[in-house]
C-alpha atoms as a PDB file:
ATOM      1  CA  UNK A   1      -2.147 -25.843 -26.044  1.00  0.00           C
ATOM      2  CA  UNK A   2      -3.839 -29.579 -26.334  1.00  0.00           C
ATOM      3  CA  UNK A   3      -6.868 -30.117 -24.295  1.00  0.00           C
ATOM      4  CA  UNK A   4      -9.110 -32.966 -22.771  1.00  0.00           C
ATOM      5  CA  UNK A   5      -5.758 -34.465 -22.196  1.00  0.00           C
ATOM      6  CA  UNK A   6      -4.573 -36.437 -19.133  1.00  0.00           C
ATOM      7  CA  UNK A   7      -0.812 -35.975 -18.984  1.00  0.00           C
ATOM      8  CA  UNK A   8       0.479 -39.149 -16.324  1.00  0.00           C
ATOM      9  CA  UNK A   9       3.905 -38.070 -14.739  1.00  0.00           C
ATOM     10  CA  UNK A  10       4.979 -35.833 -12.128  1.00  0.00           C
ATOM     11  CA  UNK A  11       3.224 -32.499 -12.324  1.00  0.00           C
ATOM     12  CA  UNK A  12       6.678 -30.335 -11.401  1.00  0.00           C
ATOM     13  CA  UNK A  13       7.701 -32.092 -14.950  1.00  0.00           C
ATOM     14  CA  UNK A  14       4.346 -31.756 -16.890  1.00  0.00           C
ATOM     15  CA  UNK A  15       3.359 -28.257 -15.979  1.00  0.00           C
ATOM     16  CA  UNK A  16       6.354 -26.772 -17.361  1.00  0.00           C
ATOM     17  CA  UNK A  17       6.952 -29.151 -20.369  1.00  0.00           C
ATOM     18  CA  UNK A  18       3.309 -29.005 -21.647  1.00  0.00           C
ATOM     19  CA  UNK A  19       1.229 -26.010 -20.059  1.00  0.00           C
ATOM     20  CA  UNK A  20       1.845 -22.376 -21.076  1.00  0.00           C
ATOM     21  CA  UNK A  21       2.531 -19.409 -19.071  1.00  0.00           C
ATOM     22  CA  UNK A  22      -0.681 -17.497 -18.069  1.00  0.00           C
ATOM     23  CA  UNK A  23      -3.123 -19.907 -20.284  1.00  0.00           C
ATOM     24  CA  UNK A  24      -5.536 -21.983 -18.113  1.00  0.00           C
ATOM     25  CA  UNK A  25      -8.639 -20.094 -16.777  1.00  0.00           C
ATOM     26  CA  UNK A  26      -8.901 -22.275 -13.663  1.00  0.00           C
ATOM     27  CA  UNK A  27      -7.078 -24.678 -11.997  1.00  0.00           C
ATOM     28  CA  UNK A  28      -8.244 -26.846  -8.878  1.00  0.00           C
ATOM     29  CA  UNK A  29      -6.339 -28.828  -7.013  1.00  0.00           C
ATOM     30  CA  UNK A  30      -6.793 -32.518  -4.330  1.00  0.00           C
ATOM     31  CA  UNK A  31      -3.254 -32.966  -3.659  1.00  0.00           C
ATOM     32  CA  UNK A  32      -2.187 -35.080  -0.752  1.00  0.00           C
ATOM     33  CA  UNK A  33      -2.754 -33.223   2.867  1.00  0.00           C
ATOM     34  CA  UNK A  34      -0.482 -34.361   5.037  1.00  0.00           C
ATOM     35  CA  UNK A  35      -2.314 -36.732   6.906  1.00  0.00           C
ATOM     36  CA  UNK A  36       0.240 -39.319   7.631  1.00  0.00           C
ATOM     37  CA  UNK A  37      -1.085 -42.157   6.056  1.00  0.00           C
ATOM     38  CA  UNK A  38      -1.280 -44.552   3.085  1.00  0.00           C
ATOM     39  CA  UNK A  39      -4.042 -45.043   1.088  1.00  0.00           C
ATOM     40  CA  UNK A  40      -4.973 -47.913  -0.779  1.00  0.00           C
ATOM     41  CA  UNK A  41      -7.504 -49.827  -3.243  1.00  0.00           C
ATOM     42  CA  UNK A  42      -8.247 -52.830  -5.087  1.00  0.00           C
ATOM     43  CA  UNK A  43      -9.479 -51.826  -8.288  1.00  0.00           C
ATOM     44  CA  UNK A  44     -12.128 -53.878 -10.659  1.00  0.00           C
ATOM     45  CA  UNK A  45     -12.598 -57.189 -11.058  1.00  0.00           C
ATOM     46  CA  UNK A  46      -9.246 -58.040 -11.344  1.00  0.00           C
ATOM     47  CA  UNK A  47      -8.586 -56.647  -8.295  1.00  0.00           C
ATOM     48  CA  UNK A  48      -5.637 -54.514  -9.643  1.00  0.00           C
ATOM     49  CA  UNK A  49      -4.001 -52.342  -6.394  1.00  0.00           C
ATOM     50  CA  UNK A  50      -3.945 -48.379  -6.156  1.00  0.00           C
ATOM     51  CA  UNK A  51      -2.358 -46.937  -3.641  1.00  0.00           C
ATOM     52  CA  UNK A  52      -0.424 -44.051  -2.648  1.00  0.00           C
ATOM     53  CA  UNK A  53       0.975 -42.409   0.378  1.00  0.00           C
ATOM     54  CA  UNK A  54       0.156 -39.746   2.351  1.00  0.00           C
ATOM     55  CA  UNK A  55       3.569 -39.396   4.230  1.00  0.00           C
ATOM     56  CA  UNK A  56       5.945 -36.291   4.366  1.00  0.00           C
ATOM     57  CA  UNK A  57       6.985 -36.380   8.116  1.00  0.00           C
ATOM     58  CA  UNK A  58       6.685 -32.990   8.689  1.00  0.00           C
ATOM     59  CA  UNK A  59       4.578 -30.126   7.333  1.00  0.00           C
ATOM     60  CA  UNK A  60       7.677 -28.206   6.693  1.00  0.00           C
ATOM     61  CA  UNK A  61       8.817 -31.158   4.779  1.00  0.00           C
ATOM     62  CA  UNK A  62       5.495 -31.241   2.893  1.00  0.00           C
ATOM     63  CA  UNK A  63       5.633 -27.244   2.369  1.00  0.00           C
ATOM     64  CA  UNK A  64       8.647 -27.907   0.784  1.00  0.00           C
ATOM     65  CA  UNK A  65       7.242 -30.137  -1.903  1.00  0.00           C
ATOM     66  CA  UNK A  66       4.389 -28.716  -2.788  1.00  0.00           C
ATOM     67  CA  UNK A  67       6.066 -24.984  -3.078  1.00  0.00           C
ATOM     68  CA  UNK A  68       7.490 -25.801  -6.490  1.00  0.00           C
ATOM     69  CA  UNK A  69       3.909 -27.123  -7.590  1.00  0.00           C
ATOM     70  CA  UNK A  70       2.345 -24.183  -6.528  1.00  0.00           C
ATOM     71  CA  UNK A  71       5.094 -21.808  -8.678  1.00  0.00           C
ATOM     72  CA  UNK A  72       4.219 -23.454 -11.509  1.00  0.00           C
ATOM     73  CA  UNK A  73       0.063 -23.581 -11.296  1.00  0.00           C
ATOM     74  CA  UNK A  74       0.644 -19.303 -10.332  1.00  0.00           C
ATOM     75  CA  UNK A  75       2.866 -19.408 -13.927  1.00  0.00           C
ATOM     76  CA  UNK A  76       0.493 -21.164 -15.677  1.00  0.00           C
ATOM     77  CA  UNK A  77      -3.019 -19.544 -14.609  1.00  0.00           C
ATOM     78  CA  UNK A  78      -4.087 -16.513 -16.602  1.00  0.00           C
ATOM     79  CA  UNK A  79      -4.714 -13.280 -15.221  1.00  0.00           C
ATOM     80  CA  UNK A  80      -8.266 -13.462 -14.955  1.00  0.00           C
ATOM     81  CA  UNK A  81      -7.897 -17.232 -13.904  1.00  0.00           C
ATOM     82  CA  UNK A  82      -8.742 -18.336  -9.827  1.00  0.00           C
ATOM     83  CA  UNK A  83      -7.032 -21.230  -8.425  1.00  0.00           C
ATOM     84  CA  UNK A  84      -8.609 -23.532  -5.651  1.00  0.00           C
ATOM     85  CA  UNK A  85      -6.456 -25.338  -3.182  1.00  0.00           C
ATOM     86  CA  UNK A  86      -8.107 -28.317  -1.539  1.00  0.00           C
ATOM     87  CA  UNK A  87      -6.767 -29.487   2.221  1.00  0.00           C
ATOM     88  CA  UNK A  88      -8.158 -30.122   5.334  1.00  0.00           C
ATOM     89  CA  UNK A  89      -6.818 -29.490   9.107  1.00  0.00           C
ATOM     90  CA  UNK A  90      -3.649 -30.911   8.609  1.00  0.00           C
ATOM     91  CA  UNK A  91      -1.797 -28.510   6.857  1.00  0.00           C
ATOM     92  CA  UNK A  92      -4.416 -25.579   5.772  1.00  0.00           C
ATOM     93  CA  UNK A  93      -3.407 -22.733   8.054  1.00  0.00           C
ATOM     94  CA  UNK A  94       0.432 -23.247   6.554  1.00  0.00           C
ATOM     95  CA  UNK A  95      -0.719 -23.507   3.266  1.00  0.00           C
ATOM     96  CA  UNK A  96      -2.402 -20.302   3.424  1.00  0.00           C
ATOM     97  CA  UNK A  97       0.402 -18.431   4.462  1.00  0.00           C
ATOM     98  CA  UNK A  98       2.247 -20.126   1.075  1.00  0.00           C
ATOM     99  CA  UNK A  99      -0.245 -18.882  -0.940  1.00  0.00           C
ATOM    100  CA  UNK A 100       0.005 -15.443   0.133  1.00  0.00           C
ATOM    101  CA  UNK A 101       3.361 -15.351  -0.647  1.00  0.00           C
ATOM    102  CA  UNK A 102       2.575 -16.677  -4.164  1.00  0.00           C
ATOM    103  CA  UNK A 103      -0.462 -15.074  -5.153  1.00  0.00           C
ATOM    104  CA  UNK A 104      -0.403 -12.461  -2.676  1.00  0.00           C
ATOM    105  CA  UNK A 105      -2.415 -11.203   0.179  1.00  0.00           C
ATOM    106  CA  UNK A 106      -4.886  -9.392  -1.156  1.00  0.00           C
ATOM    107  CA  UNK A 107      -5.750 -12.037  -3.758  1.00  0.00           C
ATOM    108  CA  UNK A 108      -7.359 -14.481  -1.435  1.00  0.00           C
ATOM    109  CA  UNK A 109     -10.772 -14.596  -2.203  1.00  0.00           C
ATOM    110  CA  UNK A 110     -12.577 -17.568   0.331  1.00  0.00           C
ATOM    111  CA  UNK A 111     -11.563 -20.160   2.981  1.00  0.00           C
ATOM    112  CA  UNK A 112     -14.493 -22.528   1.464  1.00  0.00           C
ATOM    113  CA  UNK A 113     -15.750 -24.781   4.501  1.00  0.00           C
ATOM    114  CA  UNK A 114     -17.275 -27.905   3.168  1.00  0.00           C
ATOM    115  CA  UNK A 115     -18.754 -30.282   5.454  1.00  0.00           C
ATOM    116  CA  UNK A 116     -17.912 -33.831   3.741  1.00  0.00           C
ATOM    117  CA  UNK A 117     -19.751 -36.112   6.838  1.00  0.00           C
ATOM    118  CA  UNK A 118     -21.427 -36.237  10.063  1.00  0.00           C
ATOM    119  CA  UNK A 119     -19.653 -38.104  11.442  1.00  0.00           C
ATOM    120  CA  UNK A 120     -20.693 -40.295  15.064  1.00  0.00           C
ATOM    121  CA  UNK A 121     -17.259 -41.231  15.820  1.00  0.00           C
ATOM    122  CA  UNK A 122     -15.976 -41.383  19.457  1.00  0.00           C
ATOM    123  CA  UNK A 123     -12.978 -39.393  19.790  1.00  0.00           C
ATOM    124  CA  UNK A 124     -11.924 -38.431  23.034  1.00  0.00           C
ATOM    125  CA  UNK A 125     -10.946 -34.622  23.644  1.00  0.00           C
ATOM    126  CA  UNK A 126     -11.329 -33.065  20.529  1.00  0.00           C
ATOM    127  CA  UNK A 127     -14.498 -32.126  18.483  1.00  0.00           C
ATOM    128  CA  UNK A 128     -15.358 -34.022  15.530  1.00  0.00           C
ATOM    129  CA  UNK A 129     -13.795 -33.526  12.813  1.00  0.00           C
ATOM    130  CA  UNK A 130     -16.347 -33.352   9.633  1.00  0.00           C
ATOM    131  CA  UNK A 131     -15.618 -30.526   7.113  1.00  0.00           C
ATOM    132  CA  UNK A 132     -12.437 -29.534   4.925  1.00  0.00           C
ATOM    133  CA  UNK A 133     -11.185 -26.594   3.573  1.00  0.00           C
ATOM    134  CA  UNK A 134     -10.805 -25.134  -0.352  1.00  0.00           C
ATOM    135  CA  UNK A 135      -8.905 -22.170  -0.202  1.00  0.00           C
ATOM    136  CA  UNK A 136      -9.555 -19.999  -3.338  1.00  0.00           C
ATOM    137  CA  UNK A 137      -7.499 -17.269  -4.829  1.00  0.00           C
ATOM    138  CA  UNK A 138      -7.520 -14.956  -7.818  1.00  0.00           C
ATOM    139  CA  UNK A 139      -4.377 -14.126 -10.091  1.00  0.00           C
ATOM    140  CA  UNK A 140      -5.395 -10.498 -10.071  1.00  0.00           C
ATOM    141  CA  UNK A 141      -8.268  -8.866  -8.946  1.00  0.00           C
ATOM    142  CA  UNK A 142      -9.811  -8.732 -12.026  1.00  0.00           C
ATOM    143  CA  UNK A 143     -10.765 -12.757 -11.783  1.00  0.00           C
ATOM    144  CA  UNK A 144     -13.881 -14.312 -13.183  1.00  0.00           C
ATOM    145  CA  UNK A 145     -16.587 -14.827 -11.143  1.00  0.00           C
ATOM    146  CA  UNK A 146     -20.764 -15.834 -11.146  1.00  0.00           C
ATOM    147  CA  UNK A 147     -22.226 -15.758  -8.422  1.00  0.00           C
ATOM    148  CA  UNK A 148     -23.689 -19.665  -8.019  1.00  0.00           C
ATOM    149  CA  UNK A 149     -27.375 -20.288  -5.900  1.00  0.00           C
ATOM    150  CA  UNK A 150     -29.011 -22.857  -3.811  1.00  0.00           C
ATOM    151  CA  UNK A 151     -32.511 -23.642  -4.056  1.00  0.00           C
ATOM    152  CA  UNK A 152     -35.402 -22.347  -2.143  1.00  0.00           C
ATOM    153  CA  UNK A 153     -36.332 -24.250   0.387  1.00  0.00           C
ATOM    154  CA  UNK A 154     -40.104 -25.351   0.784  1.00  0.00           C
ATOM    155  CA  UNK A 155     -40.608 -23.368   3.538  1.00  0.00           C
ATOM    156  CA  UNK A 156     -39.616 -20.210   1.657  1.00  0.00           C
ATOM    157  CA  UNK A 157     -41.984 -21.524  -1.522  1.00  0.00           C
ATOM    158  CA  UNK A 158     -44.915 -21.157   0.194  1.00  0.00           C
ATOM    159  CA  UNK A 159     -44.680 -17.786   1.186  1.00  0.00           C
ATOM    160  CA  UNK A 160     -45.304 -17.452  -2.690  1.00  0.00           C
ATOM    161  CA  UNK A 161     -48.944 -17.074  -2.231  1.00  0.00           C
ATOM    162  CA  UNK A 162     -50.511 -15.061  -4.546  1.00  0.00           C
ATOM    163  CA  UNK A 163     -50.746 -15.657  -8.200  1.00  0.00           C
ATOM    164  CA  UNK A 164     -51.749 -13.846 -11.410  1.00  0.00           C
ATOM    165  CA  UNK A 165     -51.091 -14.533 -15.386  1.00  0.00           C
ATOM    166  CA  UNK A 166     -47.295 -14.717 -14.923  1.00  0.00           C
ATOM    167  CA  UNK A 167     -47.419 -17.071 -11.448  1.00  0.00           C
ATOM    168  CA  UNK A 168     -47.376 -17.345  -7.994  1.00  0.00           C
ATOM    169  CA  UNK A 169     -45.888 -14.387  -6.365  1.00  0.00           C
ATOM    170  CA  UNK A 170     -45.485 -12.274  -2.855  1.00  0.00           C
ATOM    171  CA  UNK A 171     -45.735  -8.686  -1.770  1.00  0.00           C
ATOM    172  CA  UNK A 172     -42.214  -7.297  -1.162  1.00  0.00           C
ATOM    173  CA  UNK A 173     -41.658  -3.328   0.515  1.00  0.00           C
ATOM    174  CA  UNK A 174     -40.284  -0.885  -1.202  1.00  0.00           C
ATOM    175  CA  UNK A 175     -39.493   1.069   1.300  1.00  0.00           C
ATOM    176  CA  UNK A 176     -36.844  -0.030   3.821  1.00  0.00           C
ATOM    177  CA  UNK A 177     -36.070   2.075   7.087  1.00  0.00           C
ATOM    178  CA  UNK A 178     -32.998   4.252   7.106  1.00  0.00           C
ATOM    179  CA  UNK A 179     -33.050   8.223   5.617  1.00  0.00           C
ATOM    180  CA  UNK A 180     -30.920   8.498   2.984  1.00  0.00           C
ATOM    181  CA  UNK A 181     -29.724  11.971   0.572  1.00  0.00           C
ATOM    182  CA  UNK A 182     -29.085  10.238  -2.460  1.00  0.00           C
ATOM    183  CA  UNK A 183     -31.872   8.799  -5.488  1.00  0.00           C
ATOM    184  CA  UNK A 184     -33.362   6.537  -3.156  1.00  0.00           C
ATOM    185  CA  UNK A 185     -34.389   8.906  -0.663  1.00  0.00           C
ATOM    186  CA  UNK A 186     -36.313  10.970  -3.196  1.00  0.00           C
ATOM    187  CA  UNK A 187     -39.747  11.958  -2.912  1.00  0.00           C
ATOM    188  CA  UNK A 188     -41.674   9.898  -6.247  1.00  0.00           C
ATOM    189  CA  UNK A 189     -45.142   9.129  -7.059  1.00  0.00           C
ATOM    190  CA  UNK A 190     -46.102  12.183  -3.872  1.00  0.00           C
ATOM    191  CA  UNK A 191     -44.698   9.877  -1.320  1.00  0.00           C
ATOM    192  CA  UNK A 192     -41.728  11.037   0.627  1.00  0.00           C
ATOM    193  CA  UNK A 193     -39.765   7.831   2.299  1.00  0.00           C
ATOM    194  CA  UNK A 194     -38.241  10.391   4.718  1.00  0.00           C
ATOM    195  CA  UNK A 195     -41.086  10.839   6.852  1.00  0.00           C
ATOM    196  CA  UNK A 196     -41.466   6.946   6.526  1.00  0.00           C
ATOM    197  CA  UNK A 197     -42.084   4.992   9.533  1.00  0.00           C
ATOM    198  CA  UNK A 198     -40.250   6.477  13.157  1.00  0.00           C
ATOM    199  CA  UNK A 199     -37.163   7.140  11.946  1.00  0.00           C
ATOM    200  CA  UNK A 200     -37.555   7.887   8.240  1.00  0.00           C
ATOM    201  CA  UNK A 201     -36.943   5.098   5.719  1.00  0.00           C
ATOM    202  CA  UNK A 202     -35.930   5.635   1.944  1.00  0.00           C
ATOM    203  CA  UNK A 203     -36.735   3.374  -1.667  1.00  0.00           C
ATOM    204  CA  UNK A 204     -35.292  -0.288  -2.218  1.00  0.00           C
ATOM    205  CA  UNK A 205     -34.283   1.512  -5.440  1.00  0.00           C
ATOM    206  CA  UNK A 206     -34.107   4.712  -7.767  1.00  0.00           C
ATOM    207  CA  UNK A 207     -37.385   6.527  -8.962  1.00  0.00           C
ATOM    208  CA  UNK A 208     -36.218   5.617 -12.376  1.00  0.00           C
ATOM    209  CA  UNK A 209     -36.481   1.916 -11.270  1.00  0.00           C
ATOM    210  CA  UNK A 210     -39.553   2.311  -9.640  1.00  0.00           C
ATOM    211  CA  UNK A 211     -41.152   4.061 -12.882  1.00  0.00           C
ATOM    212  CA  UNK A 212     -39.868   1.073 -15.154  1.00  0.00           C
ATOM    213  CA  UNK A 213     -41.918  -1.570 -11.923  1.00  0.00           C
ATOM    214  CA  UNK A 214     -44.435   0.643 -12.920  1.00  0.00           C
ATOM    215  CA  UNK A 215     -45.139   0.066 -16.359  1.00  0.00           C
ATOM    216  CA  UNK A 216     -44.258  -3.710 -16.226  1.00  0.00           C
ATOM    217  CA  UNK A 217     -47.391  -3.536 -13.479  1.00  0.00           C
ATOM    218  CA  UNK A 218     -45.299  -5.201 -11.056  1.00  0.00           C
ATOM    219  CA  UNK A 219     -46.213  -2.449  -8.161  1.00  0.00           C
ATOM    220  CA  UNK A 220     -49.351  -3.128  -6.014  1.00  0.00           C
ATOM    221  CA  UNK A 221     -51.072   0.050  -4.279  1.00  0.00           C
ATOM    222  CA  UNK A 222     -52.903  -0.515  -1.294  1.00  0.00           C
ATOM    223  CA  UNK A 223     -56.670   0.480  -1.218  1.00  0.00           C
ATOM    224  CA  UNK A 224     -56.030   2.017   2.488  1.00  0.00           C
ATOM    225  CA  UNK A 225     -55.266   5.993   1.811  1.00  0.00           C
ATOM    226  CA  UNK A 226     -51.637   6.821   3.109  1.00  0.00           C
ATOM    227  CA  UNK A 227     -50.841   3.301   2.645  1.00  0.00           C
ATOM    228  CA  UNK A 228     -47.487   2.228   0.860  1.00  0.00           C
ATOM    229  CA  UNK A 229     -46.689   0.537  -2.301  1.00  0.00           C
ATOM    230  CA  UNK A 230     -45.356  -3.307  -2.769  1.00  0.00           C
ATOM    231  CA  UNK A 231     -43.190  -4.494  -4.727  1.00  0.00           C
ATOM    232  CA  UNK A 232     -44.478  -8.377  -6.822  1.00  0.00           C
ATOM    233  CA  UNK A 233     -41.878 -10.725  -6.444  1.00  0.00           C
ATOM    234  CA  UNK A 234     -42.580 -13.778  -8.333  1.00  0.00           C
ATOM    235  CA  UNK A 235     -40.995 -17.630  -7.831  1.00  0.00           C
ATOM    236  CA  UNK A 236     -39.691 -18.074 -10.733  1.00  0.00           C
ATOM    237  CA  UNK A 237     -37.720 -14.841 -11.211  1.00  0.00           C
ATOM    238  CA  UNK A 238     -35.939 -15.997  -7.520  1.00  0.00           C
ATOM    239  CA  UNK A 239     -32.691 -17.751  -8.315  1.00  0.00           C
ATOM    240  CA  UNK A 240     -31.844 -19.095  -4.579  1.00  0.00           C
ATOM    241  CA  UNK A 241     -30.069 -18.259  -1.925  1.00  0.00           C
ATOM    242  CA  UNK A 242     -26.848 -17.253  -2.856  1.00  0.00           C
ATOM    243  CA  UNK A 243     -23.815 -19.791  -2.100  1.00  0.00           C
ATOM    244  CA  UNK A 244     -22.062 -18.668   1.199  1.00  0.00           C
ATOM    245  CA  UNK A 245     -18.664 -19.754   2.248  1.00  0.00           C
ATOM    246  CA  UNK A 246     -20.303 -22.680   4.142  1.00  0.00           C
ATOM    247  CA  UNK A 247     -20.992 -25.801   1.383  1.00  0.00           C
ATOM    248  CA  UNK A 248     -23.048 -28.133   3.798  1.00  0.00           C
ATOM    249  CA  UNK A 249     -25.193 -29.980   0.979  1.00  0.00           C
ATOM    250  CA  UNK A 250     -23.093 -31.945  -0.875  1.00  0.00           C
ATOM    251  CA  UNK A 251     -22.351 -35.022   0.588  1.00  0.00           C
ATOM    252  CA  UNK A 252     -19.312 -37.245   0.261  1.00  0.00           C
ATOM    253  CA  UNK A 253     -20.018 -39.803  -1.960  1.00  0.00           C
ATOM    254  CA  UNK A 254     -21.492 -43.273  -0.398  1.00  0.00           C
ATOM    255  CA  UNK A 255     -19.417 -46.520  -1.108  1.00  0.00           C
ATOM    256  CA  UNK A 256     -23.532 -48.102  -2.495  1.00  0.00           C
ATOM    257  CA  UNK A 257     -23.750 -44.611  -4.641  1.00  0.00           C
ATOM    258  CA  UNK A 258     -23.175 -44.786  -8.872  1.00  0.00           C
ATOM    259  CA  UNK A 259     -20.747 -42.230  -8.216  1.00  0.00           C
ATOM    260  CA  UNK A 260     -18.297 -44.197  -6.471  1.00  0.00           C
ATOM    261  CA  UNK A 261     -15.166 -45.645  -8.236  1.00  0.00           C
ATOM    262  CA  UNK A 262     -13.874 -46.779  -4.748  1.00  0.00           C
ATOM    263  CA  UNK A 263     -11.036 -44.081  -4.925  1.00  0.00           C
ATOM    264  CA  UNK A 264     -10.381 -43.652  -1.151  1.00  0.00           C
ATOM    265  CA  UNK A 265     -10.233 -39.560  -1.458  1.00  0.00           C
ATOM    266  CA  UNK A 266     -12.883 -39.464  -4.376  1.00  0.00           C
ATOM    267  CA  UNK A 267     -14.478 -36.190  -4.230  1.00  0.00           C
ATOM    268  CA  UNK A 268     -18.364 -35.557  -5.578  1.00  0.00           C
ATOM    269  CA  UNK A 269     -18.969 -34.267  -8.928  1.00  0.00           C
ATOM    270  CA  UNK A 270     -21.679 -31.468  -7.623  1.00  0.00           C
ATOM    271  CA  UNK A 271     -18.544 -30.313  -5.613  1.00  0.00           C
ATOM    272  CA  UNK A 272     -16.142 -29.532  -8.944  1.00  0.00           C
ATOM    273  CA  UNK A 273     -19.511 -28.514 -10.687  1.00  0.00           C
ATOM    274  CA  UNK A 274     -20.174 -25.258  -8.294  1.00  0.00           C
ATOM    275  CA  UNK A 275     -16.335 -24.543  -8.451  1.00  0.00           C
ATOM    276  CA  UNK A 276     -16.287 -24.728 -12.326  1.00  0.00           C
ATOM    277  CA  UNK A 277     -19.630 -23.261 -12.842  1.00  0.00           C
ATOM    278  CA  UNK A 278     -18.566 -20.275 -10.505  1.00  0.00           C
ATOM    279  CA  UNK A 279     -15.292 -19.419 -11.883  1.00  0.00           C
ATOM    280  CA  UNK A 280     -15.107 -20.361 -15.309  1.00  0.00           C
ATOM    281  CA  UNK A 281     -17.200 -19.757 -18.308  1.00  0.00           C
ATOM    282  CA  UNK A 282     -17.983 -21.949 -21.316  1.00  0.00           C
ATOM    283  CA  UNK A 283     -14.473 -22.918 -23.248  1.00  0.00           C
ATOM    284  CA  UNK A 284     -12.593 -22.019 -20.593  1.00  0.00           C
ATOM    285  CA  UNK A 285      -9.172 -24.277 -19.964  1.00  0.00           C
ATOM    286  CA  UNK A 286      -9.851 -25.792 -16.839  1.00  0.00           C
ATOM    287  CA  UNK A 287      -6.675 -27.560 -15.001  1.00  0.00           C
ATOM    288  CA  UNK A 288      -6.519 -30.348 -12.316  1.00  0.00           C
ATOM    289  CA  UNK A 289      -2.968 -30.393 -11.534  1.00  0.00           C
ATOM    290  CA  UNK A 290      -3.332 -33.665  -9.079  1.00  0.00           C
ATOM    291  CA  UNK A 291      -5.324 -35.782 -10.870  1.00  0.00           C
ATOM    292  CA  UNK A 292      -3.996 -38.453  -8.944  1.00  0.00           C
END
């Protein structure tokens, strides 16, 4: 299959003419949400006009039309492949219920809330409306997957006090309450983490773990007898916090920022760079089936 191709037609047409059953690794989607209304731009100097609508009537109507789409992206994505459907309020909760009849139940993964403003508007009865929704699925359950991280704040940086050869640092427990009969409630080093604080406690990890902390030197022992061991935890071996379900730092993209191409429904690149970066790996096939 050719890549770093854009196909321009109708999608229904290109998807079966040009794209392969079960060959892209991930495939995101921005197709129209139902909102009801036309869209429009004047584009470059010579002010050429973009524009499409928004306009199905009904969201059974717009069900309809997208359910054919959908078929074909599920034919097309690979086994290990995840698909990510991007809507907002309009339509999301019946698109959902389409997807689980496509990809099935069990293979939704997220309802990814993104906040794209904050928006001051004054609308009466209803609470403002700032975030969409990406709805993300796997083919299978055996989908690809890395785990993506957002950066330490600077309040959390400066707990990193201490420092050594390696870097700064902090003192982490090792022992964590809760009794436990398996490895981690073991007695190591003559320290038993059952009779551990008021209710017993047990080891962040198994005595062979601890042993290997050991000889890197990475365990502090307190000077006070009966005291318990910590654990160094150094900045730069910290990746982040890890991504939740919740994006709410990325923001939409500013008419004034570099990014902008004055598309109306442009979304930010940081936004497609998490989804990539989490569900793909390097020369992957990578489909956007509404380019638009």
């Amino acid at each position: 299959m050719d890549t770093n191709i854009i196909y321009c037609g109708d999608n229904l047409e290109v998807l079966p003419k040009y794209v392969a059953d079960n060959s892209v690794d991930l495939i995101y989607i921005d197709p129209p949400f139902n909102t009801s209304r036309n869209y429009e731009v004047f584009w470059g100097e010579a002010q050429e006009r973009r524009a499409f609508e928004d306009r199905f009537g009904d969201v059974m109507t717009y069900l309809d039309w997208m359910r054919p789409r959908l078929r074909e992206i599920y034919r097309a994505l690979a086994p290990t492949g995840s698909f990510y459907y991007h809507c907002d309020w309009h339509a999301s909760h019946y698109v959902k219920v389409e997807l689980d009849r496509i990809f099935g139940f069990n293979n939704f993964r997220n309802e990814i809330v993104w906040r794209r403003s904050q928006t001051r508007s004054s609308i009466s009865k209803i609470f403002k409306r700032s975030h969409d929704i990406i709805l993300f699925y796997g083919k299978s359950s055996d989908y690809k997957f890395t785990m993506q991280y957002k950066g330490l704040s600077e309040a959390s940086k400066q707990l990193y006090t201490k420092r050594d050869d390696k870097g700064y640092h902090r003192l982490v427990p090792l022992v964590v309450s809760g009794i436990r009969h398996g490895e981690t409630g073991k007695v190591w080093k003559g320290i038993d983490p059952n009779l551990c604080g008021k209710s017993g406690s047990h080891w962040v990890t198994k005595p062979s773990n601890l042993e290997e902390y050991e000889r890197q030197d990475l365990i502090v022992w307190p000077a006070k007898q009966g005291g318990l061991p910590q654990l160094k935890y150094y900045l730069e071996d910290n990746k982040g916090v890890p991504l939740t379900d919740s994006w709410d730092d990325i923001d939409l993209i500013q008419s004034s920022s570099d990014e902008s191409l004055g598309y109306p429904t442009q979304k930010p690149l940081m936004l497609l760079e998490s989804i990539v970066r989490a569900s793909s790996n390097e020369s992957d096939v990578v489909l956007d089936a509404f380019c638009g």
